[in-house]
C-alpha atoms as a PDB file:
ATOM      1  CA  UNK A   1      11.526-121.536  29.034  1.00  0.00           C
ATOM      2  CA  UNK A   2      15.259-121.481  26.897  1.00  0.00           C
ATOM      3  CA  UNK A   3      12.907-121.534  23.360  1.00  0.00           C
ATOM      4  CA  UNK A   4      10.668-119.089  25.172  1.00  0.00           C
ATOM      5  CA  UNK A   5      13.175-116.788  25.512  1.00  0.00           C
ATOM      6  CA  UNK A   6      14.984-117.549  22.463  1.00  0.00           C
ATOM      7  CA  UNK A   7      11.942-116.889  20.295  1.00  0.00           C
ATOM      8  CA  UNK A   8      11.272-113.552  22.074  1.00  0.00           C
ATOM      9  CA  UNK A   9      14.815-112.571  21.429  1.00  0.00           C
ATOM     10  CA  UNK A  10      14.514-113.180  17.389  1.00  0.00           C
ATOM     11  CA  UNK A  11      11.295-111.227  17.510  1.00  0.00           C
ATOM     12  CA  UNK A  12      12.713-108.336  19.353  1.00  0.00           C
ATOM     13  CA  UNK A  13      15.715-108.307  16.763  1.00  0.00           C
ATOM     14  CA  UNK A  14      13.749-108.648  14.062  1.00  0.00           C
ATOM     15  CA  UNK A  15      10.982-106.080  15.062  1.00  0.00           C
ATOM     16  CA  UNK A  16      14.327-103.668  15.625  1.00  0.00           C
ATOM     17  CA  UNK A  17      15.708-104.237  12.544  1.00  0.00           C
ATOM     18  CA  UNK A  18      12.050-103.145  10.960  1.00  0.00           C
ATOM     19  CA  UNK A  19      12.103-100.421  12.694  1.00  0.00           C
ATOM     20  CA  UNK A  20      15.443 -99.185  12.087  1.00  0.00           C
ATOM     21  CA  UNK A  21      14.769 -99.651   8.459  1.00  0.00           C
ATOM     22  CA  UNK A  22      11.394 -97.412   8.474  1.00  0.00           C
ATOM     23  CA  UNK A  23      13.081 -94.899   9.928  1.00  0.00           C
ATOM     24  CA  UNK A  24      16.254 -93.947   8.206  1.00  0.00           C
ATOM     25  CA  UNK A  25      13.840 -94.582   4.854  1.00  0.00           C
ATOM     26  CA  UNK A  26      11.598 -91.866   6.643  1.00  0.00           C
ATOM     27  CA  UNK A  27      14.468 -89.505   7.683  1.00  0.00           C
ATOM     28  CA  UNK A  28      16.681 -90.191   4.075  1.00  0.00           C
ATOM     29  CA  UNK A  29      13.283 -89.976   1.932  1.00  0.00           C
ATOM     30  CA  UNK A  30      11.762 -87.127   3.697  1.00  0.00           C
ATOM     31  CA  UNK A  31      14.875 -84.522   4.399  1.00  0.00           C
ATOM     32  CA  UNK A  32      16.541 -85.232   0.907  1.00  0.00           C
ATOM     33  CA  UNK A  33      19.674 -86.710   2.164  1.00  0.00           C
ATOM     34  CA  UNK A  34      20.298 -88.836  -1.030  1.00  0.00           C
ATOM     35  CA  UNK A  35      19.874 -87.495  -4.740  1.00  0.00           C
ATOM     36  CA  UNK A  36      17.296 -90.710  -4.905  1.00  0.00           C
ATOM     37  CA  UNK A  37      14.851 -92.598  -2.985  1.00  0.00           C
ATOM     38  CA  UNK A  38      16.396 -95.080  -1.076  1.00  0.00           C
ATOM     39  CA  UNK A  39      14.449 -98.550  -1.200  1.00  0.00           C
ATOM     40  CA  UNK A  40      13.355 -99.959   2.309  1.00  0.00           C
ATOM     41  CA  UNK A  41      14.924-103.456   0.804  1.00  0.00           C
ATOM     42  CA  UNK A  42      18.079-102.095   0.746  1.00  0.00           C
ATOM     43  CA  UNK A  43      17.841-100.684   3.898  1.00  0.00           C
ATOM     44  CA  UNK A  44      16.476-103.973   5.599  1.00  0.00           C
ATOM     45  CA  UNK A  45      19.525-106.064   4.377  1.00  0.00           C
ATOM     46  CA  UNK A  46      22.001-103.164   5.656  1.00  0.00           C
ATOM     47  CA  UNK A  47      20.198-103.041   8.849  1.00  0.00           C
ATOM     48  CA  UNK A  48      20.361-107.112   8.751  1.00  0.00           C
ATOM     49  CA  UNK A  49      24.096-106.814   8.069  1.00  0.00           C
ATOM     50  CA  UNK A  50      24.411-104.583  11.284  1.00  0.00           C
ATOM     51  CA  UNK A  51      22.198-106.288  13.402  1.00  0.00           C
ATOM     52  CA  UNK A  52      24.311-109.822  12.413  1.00  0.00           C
ATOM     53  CA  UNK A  53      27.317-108.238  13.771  1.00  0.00           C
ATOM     54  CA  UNK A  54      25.440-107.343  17.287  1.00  0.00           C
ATOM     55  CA  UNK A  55      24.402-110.686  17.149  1.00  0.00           C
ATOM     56  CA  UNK A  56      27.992-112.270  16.737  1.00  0.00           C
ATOM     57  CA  UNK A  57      29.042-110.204  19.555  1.00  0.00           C
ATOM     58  CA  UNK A  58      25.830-111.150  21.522  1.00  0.00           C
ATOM     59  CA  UNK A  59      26.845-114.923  21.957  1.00  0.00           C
ATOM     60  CA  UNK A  60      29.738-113.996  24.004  1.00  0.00           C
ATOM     61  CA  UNK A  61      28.143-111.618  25.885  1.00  0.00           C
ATOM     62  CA  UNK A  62      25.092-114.248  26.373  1.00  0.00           C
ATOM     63  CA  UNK A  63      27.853-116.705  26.992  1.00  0.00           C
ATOM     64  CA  UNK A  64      29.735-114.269  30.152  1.00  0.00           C
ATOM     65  CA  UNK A  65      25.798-113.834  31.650  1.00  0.00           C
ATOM     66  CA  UNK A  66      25.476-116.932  31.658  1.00  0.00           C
ATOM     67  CA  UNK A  67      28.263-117.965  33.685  1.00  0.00           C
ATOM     68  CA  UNK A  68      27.792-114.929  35.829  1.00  0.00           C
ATOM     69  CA  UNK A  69      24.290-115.955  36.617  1.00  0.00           C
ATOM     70  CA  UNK A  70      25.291-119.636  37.230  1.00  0.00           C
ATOM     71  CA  UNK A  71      28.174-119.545  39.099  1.00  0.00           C
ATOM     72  CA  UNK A  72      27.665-116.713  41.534  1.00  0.00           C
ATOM     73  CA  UNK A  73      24.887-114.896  43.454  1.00  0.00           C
ATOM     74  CA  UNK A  74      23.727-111.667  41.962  1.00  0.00           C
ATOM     75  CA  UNK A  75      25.260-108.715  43.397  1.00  0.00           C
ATOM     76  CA  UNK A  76      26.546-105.467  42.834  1.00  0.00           C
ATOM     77  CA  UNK A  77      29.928-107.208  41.336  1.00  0.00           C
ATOM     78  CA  UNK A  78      27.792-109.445  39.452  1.00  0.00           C
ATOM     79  CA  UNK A  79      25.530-106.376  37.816  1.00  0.00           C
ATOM     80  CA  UNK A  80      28.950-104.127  37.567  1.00  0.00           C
ATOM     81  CA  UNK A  81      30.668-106.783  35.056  1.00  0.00           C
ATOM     82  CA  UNK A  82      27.411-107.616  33.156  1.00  0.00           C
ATOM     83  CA  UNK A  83      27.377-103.738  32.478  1.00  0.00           C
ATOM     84  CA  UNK A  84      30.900-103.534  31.647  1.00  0.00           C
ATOM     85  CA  UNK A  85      30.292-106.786  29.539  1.00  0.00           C
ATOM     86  CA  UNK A  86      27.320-105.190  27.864  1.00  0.00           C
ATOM     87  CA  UNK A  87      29.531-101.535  27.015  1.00  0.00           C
ATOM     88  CA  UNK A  88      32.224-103.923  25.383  1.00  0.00           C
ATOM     89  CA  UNK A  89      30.154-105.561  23.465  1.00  0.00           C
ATOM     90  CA  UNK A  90      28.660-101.645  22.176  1.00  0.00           C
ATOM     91  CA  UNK A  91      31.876-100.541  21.418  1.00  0.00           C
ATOM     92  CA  UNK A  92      33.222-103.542  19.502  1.00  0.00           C
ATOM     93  CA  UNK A  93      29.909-103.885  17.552  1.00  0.00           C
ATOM     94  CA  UNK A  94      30.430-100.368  16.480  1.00  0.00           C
ATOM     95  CA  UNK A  95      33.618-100.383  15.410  1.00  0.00           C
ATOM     96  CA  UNK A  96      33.222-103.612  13.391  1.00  0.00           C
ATOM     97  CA  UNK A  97      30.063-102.197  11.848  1.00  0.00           C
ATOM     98  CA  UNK A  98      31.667 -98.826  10.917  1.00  0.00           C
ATOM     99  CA  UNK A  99      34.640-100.769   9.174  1.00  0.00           C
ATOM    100  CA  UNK A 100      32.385-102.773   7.249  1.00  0.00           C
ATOM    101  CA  UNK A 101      30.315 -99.888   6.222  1.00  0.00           C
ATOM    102  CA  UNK A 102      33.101 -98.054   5.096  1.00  0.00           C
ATOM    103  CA  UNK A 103      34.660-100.770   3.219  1.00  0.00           C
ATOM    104  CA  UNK A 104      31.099-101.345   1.025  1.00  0.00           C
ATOM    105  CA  UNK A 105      31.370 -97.495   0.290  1.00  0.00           C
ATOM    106  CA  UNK A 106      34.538 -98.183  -0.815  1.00  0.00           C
ATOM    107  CA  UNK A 107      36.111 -95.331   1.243  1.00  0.00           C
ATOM    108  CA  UNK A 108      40.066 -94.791   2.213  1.00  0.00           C
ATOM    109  CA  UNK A 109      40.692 -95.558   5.879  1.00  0.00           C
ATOM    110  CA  UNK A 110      41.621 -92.082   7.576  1.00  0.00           C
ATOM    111  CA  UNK A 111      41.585 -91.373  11.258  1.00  0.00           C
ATOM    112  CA  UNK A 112      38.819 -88.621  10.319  1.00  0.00           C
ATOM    113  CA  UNK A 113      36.523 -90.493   8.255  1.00  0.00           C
ATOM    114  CA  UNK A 114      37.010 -93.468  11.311  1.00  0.00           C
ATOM    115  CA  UNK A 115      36.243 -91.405  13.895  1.00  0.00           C
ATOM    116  CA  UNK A 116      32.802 -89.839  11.711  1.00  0.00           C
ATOM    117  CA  UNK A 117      31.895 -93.287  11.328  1.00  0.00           C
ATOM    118  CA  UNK A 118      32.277 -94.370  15.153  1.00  0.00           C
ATOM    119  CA  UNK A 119      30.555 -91.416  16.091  1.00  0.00           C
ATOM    120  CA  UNK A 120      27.698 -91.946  13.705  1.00  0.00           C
ATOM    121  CA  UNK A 121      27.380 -95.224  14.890  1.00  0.00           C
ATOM    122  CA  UNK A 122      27.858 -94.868  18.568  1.00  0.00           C
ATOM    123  CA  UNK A 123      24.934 -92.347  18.884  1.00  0.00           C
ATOM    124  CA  UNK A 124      22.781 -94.337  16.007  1.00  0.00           C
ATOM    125  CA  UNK A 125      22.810 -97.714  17.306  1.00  0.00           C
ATOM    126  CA  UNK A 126      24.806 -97.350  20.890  1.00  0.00           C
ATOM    127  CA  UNK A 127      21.759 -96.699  23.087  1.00  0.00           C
ATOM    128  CA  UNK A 128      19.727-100.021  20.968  1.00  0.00           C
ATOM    129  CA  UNK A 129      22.446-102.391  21.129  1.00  0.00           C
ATOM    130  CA  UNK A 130      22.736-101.296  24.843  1.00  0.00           C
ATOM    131  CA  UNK A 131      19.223-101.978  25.503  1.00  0.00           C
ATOM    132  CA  UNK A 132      19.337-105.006  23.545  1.00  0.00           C
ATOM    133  CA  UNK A 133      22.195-106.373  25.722  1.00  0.00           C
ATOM    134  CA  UNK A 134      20.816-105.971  28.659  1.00  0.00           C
ATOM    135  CA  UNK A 135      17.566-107.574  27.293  1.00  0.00           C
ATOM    136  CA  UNK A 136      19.314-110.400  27.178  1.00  0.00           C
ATOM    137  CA  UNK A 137      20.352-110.421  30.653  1.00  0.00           C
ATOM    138  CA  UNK A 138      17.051-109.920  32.200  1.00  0.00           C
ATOM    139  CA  UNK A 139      16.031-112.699  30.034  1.00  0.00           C
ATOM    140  CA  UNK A 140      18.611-115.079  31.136  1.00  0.00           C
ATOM    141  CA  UNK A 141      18.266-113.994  34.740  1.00  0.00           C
ATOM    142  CA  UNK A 142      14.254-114.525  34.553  1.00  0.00           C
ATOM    143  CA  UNK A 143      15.467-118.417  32.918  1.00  0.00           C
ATOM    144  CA  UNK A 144      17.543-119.107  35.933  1.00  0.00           C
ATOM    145  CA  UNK A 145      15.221-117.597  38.177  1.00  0.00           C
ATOM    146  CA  UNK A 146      12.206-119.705  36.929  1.00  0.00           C
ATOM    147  CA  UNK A 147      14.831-122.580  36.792  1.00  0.00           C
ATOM    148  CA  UNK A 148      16.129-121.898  40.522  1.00  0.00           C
ATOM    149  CA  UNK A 149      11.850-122.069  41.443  1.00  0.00           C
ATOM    150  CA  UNK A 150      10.705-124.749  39.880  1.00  0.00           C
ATOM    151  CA  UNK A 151      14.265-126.621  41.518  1.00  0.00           C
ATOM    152  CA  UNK A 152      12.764-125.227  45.418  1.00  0.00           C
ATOM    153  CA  UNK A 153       9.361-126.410  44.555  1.00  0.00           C
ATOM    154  CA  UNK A 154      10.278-129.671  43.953  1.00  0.00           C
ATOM    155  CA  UNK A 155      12.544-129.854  46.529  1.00  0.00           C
ATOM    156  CA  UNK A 156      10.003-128.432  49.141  1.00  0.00           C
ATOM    157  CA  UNK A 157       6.854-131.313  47.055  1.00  0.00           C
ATOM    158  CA  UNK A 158       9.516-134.358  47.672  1.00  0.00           C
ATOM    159  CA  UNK A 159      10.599-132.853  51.513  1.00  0.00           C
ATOM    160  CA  UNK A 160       6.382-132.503  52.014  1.00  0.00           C
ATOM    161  CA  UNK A 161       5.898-136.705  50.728  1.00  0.00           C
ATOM    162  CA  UNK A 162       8.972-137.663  52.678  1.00  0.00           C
ATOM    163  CA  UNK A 163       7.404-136.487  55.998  1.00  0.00           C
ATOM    164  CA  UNK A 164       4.145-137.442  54.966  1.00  0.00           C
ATOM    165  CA  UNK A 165       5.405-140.635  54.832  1.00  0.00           C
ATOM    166  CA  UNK A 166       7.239-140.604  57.685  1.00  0.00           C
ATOM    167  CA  UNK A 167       4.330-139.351  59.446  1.00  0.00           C
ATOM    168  CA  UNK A 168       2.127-142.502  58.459  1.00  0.00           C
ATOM    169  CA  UNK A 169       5.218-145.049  59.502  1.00  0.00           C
ATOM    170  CA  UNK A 170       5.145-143.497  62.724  1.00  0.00           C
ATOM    171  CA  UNK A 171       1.270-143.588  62.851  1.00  0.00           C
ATOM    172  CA  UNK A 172       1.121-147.411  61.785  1.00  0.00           C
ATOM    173  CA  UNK A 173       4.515-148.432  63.746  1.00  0.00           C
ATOM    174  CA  UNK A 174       2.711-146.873  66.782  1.00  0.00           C
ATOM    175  CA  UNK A 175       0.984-149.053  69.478  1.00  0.00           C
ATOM    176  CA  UNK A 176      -2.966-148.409  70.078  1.00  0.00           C
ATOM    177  CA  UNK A 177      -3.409-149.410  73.827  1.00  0.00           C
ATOM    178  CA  UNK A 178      -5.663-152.009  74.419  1.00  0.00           C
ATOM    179  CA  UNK A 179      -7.293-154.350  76.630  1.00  0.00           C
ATOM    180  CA  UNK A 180      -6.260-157.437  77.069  1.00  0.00           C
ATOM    181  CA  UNK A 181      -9.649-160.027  77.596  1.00  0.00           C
ATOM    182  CA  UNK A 182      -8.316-163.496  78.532  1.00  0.00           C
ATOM    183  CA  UNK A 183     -10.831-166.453  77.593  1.00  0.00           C
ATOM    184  CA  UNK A 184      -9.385-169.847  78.828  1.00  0.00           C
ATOM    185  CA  UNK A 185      -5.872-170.354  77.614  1.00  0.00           C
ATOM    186  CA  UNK A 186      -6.792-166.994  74.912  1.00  0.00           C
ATOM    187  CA  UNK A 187      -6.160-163.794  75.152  1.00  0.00           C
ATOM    188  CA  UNK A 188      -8.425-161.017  72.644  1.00  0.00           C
ATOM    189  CA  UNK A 189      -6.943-157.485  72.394  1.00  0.00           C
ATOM    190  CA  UNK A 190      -9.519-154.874  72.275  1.00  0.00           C
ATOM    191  CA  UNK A 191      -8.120-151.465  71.224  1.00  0.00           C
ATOM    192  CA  UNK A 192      -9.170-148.855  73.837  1.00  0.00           C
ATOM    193  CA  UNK A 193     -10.595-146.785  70.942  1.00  0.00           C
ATOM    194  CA  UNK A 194     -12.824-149.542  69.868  1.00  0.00           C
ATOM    195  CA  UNK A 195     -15.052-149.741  73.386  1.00  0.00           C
ATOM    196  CA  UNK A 196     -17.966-147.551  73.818  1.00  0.00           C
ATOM    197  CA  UNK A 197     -18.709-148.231  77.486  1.00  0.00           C
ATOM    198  CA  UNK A 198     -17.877-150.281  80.172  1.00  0.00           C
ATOM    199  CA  UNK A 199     -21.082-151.890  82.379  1.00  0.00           C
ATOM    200  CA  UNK A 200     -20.198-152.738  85.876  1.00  0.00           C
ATOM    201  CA  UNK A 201     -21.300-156.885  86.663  1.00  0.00           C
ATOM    202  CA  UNK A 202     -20.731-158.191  89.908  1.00  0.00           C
ATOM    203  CA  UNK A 203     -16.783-159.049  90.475  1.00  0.00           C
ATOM    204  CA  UNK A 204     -16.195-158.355  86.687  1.00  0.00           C
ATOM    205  CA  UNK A 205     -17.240-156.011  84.152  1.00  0.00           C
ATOM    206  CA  UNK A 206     -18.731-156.425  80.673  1.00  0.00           C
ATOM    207  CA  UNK A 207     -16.735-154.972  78.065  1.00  0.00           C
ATOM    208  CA  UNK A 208     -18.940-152.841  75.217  1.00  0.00           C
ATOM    209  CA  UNK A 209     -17.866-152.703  71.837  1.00  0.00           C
ATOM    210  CA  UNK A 210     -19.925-152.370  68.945  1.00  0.00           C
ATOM    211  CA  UNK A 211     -21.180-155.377  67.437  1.00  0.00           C
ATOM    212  CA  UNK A 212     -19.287-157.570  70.690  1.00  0.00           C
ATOM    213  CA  UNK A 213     -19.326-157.550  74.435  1.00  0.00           C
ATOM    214  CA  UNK A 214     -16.419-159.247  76.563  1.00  0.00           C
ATOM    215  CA  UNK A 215     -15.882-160.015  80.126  1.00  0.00           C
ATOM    216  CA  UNK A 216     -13.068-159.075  82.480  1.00  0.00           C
ATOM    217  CA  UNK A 217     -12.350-160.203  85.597  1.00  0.00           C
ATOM    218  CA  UNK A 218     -11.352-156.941  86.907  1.00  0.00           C
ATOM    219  CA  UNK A 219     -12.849-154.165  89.726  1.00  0.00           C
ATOM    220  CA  UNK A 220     -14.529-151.359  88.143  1.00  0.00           C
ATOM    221  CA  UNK A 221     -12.706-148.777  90.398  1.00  0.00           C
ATOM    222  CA  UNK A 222      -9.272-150.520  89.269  1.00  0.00           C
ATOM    223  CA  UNK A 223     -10.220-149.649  85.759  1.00  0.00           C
ATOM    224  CA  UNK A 224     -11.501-146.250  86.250  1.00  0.00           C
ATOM    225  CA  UNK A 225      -7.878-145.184  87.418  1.00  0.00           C
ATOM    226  CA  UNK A 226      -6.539-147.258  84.755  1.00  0.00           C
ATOM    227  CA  UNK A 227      -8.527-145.669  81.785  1.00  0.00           C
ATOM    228  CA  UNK A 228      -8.819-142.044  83.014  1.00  0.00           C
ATOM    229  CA  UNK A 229      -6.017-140.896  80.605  1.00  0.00           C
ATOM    230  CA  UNK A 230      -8.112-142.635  77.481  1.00  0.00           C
ATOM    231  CA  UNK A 231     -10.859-139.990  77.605  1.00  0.00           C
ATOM    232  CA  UNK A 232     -13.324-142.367  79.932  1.00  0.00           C
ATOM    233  CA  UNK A 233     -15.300-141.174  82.271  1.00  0.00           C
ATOM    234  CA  UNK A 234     -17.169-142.991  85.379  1.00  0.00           C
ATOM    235  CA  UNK A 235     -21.152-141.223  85.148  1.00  0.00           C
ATOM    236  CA  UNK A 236     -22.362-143.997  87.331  1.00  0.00           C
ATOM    237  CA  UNK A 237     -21.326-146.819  89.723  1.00  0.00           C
ATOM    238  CA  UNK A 238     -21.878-148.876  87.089  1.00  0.00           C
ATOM    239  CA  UNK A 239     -20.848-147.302  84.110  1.00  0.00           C
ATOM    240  CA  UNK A 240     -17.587-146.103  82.306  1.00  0.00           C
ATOM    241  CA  UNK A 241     -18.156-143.997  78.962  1.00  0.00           C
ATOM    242  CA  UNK A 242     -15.362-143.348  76.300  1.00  0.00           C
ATOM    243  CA  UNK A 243     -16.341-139.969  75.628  1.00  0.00           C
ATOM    244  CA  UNK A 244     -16.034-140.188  72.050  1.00  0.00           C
ATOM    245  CA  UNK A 245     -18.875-142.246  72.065  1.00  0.00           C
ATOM    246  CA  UNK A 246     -20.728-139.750  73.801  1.00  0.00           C
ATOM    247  CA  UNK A 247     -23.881-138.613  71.338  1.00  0.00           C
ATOM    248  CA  UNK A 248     -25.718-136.724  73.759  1.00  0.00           C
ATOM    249  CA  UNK A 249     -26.375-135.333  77.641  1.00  0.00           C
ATOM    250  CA  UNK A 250     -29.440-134.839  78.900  1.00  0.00           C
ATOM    251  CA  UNK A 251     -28.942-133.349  82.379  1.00  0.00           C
ATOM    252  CA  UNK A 252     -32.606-132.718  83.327  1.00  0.00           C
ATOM    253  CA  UNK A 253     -33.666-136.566  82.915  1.00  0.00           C
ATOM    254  CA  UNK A 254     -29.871-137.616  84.245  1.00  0.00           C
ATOM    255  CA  UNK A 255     -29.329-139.329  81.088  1.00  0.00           C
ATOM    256  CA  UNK A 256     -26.699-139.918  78.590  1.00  0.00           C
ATOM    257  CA  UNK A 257     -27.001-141.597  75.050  1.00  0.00           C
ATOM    258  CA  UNK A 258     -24.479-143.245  72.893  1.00  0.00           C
ATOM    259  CA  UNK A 259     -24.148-143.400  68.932  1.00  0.00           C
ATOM    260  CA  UNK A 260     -25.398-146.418  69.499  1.00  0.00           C
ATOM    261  CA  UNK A 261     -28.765-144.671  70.867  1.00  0.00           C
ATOM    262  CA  UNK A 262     -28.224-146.466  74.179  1.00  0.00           C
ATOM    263  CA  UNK A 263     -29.333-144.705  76.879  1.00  0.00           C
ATOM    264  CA  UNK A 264     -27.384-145.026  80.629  1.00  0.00           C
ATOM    265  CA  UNK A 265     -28.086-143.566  83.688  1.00  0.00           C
ATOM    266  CA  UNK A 266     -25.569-140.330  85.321  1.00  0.00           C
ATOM    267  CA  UNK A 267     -25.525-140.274  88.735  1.00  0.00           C
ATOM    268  CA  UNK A 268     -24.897-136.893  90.981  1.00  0.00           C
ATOM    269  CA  UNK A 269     -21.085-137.157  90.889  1.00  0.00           C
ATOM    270  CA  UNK A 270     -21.283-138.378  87.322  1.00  0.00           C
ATOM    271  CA  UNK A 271     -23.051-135.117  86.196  1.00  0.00           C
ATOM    272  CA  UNK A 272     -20.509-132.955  88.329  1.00  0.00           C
ATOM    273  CA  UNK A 273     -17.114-135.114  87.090  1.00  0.00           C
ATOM    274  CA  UNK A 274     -18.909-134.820  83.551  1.00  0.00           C
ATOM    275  CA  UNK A 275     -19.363-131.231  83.095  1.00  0.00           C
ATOM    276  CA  UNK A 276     -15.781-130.957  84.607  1.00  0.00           C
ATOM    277  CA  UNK A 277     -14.445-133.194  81.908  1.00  0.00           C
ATOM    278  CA  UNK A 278     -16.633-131.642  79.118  1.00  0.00           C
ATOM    279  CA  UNK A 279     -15.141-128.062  80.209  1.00  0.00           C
ATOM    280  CA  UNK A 280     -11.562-128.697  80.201  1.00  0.00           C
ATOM    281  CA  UNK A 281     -12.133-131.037  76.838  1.00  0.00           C
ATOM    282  CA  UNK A 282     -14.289-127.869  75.138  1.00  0.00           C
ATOM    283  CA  UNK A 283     -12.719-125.282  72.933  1.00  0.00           C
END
């Protein structure tokens, strides 16, 4: 961005300088204001002369923005003493270019022939040099702008990993509920989310997952109450569905079927506690 800006600042100085040349040529040349035509050379290198002495003045002027725009938050006080900074600057431009100009012209220093040249100057380059001051401000301001974005977006990219991560600590440090399926002097945790249905058998019930089945010695009503919270659901006096297993209810035959395409039996109260759960659980 800094060699952006510098190289547009060189082009605009050196596209001025053109054009300042062309057109005093055009105005000397055209309204006879010298006995002989004056060369656009000539003119460039006086105009180059000039526009060396803005530029001098420039880097303290670029150097006051600068600080301005670093140190403090725009305001009205901030915009009041760039535009003070920027007339200064003008003025002392002018009257360094007017004393140079009269000293190649080899003229005696009078308080008239000062006060031609500062006028000449003042209304021939005042409003330019103006504008080209406070080209430089909007310039440096844009820099620190793009500076002060580019610092939020990487603050708000590193805030945006640092809860992402947090996010997936919590998510592994987190406990999956599960059953616990004691074989003998072993115990075999089976994550809740892992089970697709639970089959009633005598005093015990069969544990479903999907390539396993396990037995617990446990009442199926004692695990209805148990898993209720867990999304399952009792369709049948011997059945307990996790509904996220659920691939599809057919309440004409009385029939659900799994994802794994088996098919169980819904009894009355299953279809009614079913459609209740499927409501509230529905967008």
């Amino acid at each position: 961005m800094a060699k952006r800006s510098s190289l547009l600042i060189l082009l605009i100085i050196l596209g001025l300088i053109l054009f300042d040349a062309v057109q005093q040529r055009y105005y000397i040349n055209t309204f006879k204001l010298t006995p002989e035509p004056v060369l656009l050379g000539h003119l460039l290198k006086s105009q180059s002369i000039n526009w060396f002495i803005w530029g001098l003045m420039g880097l303290p002027f670029g150097i006051f923005v600068w600080h301005q725009l670093k140190n403090t938050n725009l305001g009205l006080r901030s915009y009041t003493l760039i535009f003070i900074a920027a007339t200064l600057s003008v003025l002392v431009s002018v009257a360094l270019i007017s004393l140079i100009s009269m000293w190649r012209q080899n003229l005696e220093l009078n308080i008239s022939i000062i006060s031609e040249f500062l006028v000449f100057f003042t209304f021939q380059k005042g409003l330019t040099y103006f504008m080209a001051y406070v080209t430089i401000a909007i310039l440096l301001n844009t820099y620190f702008q793009t500076v002060k974005v580019k610092a939020q977006k990487a603050e708000i990219v590193s805030l945006t990993r640092t809860s992402e991560e947090l996010v997936k600590n919590l998510q592994s440090k987190k406990e999956k509920p599960f059953l616990s399926i004691k074989t003998g002097n072993k115990i075999t945790p089976i994550a809740l989310c892992d089970i697709i249905w639970i089959q009633a058998d005598d005093y015990c019930v069969r544990i479903h997952t999907e390539h396993h089945f396990y037995t617990l010695r446990k009442s199926m009503k004692a695990l209805e109450a148990q898993l209720k919270p867990f999304r399952f659901i009792r369709v049948h006096r011997g059945a307990l569905l996790n509904l996220q297993y659920v691939d599809q209810i057919n309440f004409e035959s009385s029939t659900v079927r799994l994802q794994n395409e088996r098919e169980l039996p819904i009894s009355r109260s299953g279809i009614k506690t079913l459609k209740t759960r499927i409501k509230e659980s529905s967008l």
